[in-house]
C-alpha atoms as a PDB file:
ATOM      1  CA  UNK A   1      -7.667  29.513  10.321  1.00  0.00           C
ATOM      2  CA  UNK A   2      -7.210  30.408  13.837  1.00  0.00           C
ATOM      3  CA  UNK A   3      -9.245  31.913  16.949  1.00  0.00           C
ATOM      4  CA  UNK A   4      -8.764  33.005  20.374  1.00  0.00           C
ATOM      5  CA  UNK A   5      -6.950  30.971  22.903  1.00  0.00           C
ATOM      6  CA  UNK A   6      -8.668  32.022  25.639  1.00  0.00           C
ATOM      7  CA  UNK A   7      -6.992  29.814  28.373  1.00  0.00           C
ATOM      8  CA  UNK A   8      -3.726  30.370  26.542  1.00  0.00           C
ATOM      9  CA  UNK A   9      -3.984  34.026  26.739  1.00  0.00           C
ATOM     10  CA  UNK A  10      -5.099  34.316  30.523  1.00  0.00           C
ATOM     11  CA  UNK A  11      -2.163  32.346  31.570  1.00  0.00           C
ATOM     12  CA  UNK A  12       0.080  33.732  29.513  1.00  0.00           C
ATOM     13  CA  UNK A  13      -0.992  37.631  30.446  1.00  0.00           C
ATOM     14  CA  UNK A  14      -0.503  36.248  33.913  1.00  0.00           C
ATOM     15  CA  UNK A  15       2.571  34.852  33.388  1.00  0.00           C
ATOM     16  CA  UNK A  16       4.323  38.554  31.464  1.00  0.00           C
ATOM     17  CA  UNK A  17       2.095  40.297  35.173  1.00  0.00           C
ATOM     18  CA  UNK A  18      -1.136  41.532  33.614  1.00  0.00           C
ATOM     19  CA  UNK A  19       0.609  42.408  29.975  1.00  0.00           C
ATOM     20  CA  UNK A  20      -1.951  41.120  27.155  1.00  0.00           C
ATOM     21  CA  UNK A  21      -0.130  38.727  25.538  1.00  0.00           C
ATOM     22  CA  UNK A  22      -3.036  37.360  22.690  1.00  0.00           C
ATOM     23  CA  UNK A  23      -2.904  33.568  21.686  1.00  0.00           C
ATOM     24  CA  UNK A  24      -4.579  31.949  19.166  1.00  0.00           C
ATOM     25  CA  UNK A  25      -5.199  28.303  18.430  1.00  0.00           C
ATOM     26  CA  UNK A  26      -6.855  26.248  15.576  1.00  0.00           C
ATOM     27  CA  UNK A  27     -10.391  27.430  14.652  1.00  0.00           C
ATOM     28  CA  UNK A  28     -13.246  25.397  15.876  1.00  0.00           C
ATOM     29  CA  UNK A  29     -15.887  27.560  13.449  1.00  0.00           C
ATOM     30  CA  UNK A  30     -18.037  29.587  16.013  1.00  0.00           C
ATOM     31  CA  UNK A  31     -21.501  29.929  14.461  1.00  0.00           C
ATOM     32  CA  UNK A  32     -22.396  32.227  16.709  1.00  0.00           C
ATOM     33  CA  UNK A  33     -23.436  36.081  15.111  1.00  0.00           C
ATOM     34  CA  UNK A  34     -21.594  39.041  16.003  1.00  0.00           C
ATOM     35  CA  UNK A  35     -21.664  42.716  14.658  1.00  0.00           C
ATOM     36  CA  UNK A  36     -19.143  45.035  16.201  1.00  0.00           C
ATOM     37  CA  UNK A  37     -19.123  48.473  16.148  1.00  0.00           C
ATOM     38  CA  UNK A  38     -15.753  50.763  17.151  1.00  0.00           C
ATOM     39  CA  UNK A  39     -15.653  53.836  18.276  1.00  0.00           C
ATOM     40  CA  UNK A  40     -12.984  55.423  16.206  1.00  0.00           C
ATOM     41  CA  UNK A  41     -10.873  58.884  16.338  1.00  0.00           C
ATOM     42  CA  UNK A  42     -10.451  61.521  19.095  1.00  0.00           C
ATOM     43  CA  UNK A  43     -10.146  60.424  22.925  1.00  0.00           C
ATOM     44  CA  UNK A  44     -10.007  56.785  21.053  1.00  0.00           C
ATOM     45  CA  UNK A  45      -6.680  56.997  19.771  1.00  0.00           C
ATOM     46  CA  UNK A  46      -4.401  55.774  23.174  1.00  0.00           C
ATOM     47  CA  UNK A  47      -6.256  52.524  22.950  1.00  0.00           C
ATOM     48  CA  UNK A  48      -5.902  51.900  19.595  1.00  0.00           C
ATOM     49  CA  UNK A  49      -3.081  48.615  20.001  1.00  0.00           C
ATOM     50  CA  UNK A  50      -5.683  47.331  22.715  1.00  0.00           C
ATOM     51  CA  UNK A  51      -8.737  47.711  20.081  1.00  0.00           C
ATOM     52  CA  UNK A  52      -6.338  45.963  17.040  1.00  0.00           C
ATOM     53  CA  UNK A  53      -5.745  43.496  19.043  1.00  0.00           C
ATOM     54  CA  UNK A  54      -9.394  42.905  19.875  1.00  0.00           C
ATOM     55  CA  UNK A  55     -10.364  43.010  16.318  1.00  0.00           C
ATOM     56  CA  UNK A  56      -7.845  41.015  15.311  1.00  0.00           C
ATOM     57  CA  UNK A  57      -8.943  38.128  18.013  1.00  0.00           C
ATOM     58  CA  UNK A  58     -12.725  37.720  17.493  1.00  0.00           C
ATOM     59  CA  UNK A  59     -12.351  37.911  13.635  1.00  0.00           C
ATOM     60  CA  UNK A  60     -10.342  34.737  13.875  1.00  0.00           C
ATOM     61  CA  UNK A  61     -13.094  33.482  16.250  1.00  0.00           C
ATOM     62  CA  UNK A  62     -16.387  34.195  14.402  1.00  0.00           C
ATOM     63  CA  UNK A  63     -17.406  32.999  11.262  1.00  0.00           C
ATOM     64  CA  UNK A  64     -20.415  35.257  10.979  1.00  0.00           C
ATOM     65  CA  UNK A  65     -18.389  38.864  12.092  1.00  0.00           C
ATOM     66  CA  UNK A  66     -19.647  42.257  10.594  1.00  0.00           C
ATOM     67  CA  UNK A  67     -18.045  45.005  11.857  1.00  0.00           C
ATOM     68  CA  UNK A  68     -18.786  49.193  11.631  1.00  0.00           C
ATOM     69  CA  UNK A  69     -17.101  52.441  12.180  1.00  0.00           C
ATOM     70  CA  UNK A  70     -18.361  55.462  14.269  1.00  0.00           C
ATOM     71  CA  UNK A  71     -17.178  58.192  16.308  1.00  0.00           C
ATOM     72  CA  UNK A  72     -18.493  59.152  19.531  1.00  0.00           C
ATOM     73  CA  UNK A  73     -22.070  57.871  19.415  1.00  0.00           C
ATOM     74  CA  UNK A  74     -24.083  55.804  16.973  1.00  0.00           C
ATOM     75  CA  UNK A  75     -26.368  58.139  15.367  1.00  0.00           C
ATOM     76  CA  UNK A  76     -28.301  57.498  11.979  1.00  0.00           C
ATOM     77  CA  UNK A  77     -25.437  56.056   9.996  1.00  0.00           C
ATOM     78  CA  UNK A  78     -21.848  54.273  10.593  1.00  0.00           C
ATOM     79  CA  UNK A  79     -19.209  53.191   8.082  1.00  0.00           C
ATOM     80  CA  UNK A  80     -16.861  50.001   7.155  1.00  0.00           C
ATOM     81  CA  UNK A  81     -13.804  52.001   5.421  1.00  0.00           C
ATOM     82  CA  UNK A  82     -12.501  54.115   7.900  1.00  0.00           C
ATOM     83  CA  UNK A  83     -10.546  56.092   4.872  1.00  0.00           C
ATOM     84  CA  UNK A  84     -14.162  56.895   2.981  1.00  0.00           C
ATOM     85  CA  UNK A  85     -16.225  57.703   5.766  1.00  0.00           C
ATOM     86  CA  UNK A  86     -17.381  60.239   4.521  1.00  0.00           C
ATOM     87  CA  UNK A  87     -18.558  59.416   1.115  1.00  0.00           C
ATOM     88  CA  UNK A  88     -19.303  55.519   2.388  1.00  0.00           C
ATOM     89  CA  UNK A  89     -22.290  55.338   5.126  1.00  0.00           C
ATOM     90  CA  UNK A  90     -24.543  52.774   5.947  1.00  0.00           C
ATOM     91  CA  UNK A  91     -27.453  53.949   7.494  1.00  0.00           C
ATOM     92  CA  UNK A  92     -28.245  51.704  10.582  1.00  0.00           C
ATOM     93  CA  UNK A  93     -31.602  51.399   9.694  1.00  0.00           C
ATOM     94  CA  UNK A  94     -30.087  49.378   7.011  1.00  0.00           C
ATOM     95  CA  UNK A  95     -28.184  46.835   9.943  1.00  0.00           C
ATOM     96  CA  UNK A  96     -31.573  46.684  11.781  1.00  0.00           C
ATOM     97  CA  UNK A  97     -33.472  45.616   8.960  1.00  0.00           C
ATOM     98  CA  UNK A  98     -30.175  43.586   7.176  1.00  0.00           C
ATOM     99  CA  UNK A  99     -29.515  41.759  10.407  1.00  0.00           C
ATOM    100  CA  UNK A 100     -31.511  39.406  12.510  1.00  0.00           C
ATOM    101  CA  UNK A 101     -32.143  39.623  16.665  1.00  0.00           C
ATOM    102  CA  UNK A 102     -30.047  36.580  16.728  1.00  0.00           C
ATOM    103  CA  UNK A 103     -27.065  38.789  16.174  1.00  0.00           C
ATOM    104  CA  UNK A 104     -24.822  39.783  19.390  1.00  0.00           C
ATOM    105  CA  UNK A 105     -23.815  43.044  19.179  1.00  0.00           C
ATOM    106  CA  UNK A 106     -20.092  44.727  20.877  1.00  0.00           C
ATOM    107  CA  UNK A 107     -19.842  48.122  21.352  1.00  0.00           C
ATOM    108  CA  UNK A 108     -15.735  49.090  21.672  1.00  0.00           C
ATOM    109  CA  UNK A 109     -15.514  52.803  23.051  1.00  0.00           C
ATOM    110  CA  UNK A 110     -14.178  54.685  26.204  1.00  0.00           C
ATOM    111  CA  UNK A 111     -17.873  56.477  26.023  1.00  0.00           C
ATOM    112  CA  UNK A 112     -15.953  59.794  26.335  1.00  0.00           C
ATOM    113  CA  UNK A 113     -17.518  62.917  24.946  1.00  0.00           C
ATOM    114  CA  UNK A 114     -20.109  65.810  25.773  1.00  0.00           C
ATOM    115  CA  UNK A 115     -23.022  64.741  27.273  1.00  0.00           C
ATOM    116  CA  UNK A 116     -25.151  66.371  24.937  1.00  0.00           C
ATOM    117  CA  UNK A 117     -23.364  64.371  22.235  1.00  0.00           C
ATOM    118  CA  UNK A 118     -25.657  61.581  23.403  1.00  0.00           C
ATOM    119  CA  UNK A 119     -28.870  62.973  24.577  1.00  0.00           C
ATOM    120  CA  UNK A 120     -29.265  65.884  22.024  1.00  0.00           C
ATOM    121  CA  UNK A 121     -30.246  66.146  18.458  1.00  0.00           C
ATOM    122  CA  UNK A 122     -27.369  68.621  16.916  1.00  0.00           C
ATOM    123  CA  UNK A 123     -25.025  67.024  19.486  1.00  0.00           C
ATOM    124  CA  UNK A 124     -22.483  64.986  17.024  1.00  0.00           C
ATOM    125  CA  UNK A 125     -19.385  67.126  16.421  1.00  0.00           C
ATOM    126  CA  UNK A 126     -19.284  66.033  13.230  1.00  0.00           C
ATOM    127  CA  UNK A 127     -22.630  66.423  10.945  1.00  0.00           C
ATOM    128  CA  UNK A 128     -26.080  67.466  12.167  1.00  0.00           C
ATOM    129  CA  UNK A 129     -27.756  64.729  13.723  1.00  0.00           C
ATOM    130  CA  UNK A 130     -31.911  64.815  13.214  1.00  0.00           C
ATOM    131  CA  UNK A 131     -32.109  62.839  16.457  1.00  0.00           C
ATOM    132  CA  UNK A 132     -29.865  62.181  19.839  1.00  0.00           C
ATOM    133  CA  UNK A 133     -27.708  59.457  19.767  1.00  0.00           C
ATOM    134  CA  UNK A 134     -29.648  58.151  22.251  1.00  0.00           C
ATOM    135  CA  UNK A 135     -32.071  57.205  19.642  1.00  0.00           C
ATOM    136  CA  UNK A 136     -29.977  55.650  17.475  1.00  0.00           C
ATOM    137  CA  UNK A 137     -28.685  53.188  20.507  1.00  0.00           C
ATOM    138  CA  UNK A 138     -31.911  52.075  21.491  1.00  0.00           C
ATOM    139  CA  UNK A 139     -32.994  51.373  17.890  1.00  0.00           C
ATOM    140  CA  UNK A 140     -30.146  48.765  17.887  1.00  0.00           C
ATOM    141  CA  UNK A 141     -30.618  47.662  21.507  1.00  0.00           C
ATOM    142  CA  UNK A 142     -34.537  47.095  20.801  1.00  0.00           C
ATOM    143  CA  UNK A 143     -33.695  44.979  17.982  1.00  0.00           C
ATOM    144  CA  UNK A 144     -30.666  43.184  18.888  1.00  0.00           C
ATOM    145  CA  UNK A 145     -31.119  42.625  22.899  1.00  0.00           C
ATOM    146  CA  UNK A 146     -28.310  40.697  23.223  1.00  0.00           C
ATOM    147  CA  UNK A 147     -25.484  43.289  23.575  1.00  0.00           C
ATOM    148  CA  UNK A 148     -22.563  44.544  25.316  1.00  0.00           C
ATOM    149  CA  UNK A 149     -20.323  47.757  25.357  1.00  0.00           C
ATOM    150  CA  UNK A 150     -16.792  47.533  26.001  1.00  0.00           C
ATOM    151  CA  UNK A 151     -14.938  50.679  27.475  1.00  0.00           C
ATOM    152  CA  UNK A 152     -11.318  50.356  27.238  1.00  0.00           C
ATOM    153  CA  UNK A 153     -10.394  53.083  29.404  1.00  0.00           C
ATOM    154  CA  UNK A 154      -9.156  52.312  32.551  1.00  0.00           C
ATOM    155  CA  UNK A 155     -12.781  51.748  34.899  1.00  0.00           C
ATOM    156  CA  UNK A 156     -11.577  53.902  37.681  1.00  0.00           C
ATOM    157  CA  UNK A 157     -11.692  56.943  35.262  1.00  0.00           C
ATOM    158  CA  UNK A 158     -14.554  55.728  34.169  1.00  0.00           C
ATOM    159  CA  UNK A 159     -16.941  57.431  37.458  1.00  0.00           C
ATOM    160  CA  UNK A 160     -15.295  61.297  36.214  1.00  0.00           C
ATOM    161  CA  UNK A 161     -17.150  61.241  32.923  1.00  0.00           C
ATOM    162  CA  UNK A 162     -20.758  62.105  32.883  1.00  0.00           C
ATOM    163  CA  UNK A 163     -21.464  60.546  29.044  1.00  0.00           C
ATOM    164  CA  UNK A 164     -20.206  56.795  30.454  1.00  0.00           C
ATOM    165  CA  UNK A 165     -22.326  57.172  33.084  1.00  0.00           C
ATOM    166  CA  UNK A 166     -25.333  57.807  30.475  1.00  0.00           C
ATOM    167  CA  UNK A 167     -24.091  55.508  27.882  1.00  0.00           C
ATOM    168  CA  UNK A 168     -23.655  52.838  31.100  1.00  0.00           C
ATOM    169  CA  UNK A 169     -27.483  53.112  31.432  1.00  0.00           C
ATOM    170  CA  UNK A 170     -28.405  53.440  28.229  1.00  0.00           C
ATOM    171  CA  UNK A 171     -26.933  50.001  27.434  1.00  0.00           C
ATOM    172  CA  UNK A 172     -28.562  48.533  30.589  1.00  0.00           C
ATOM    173  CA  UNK A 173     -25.329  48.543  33.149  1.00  0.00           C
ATOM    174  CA  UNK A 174     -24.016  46.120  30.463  1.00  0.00           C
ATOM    175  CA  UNK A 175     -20.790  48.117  29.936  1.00  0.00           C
ATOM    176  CA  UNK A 176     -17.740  46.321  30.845  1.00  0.00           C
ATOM    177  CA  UNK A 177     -13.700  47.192  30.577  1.00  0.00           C
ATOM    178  CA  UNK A 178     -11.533  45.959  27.623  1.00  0.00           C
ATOM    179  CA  UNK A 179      -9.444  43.617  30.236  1.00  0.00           C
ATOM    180  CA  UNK A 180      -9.479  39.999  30.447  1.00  0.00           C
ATOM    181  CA  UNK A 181     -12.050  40.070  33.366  1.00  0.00           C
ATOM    182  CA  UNK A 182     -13.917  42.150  31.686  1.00  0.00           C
ATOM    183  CA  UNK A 183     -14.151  40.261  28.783  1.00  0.00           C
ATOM    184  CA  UNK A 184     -15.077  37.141  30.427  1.00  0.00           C
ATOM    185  CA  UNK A 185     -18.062  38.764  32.025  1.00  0.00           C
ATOM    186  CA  UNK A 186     -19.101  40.190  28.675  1.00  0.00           C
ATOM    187  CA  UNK A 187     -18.865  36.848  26.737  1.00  0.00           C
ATOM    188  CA  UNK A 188     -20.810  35.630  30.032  1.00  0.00           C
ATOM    189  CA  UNK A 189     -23.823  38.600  29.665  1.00  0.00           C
ATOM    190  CA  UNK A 190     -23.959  37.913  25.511  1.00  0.00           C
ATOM    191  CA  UNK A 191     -24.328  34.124  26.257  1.00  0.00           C
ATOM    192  CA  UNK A 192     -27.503  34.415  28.329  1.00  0.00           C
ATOM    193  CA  UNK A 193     -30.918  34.576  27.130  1.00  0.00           C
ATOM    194  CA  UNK A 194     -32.192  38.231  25.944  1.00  0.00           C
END
């Protein structure tokens, strides 16, 4: 089994001018917890190589990795096959009471949608939603506080959407861009204390 090459991968993207170029080297079983969630569909589907790739890179690296579906914004339930979403949810008050604190938690989503998608109940384009997604995200967040969101759109873009400057503060300014800078600095915040 193999995991992320971190140094590997750094110099090489250097080397090929900024182009990710993923390495991986022998696993050294990290026993550290992670749950992932993906934001999946829509405005998500130009970064969906970058997100593969990222996937594909800290499931080689964890040996405790769960990993969920949703689109847009958490609300009450997410999903593991992508295919059956529909028919297959897990409600996430399931993953707060199935999964301890001690669980890091990575967003992956460019945070791009209506505003009201977020703060309002009836605001998921996709099913009546009881409660704002809002609610939903600080459910998790108030469980597991050790957690990140990582936005893979470009961060200069990132200033001309009003719902990743709410999801930004909703997650604490802990929202960081799917580059290798900004994945340093995420691993960083996850690694401290609370």
């Amino acid at each position: 089994s193999y995991e992320l090459d971190v140094p590997g991968t750094i110099r090489e993207t250097a080397r090929k001018g900024g182009l990710l170029d993923i390495h991986m080297a022998p696993e050294r079983h990290n026993a550290v917890k992670v749950l992932m969630f993906f934001d999946v569909g829509g405005s998500m589907d130009p970064y969906i190589k970058e997100t593969q790739e990222l996937f594909s890179a800290v499931h080689s690296e964890f040996k405790y990795l769960e990993y969920f579906y949703f689109h847009n914004c958490v609300y009450e339930s997410v999903w593991r096959d992508n295919a059956r979403r529909r028919e297959q949810t897990i409600p996430v008050w399931d993953i707060i009471h199935r999964f301890g604190p001690d669980y890091k938690v990575i967003f992956v989503g460019d945070a791009t949608m209506g505003p009201y998608e977020i703060t309002y109940p009836g605001g998921s384009v996709e099913h009546w939603n009881e409660e704002p997604g809002v609610a939903w995200m600080e459910r998790l967040l108030n469980h597991f506080s050790s957690a990140v969101w990582l936005n893979p759109q470009p961060q200069q873009h990132w200033q001309y959407y009003h719902s990743v400057g709410i999801m930004h503060d909703i997650m604490n300014q802990r929202m960081f861009p799917l580059t290798l800078d900004g994945l340093s600095d995420a691993i960083a915040r996850l690694s401290r204390p609370g």
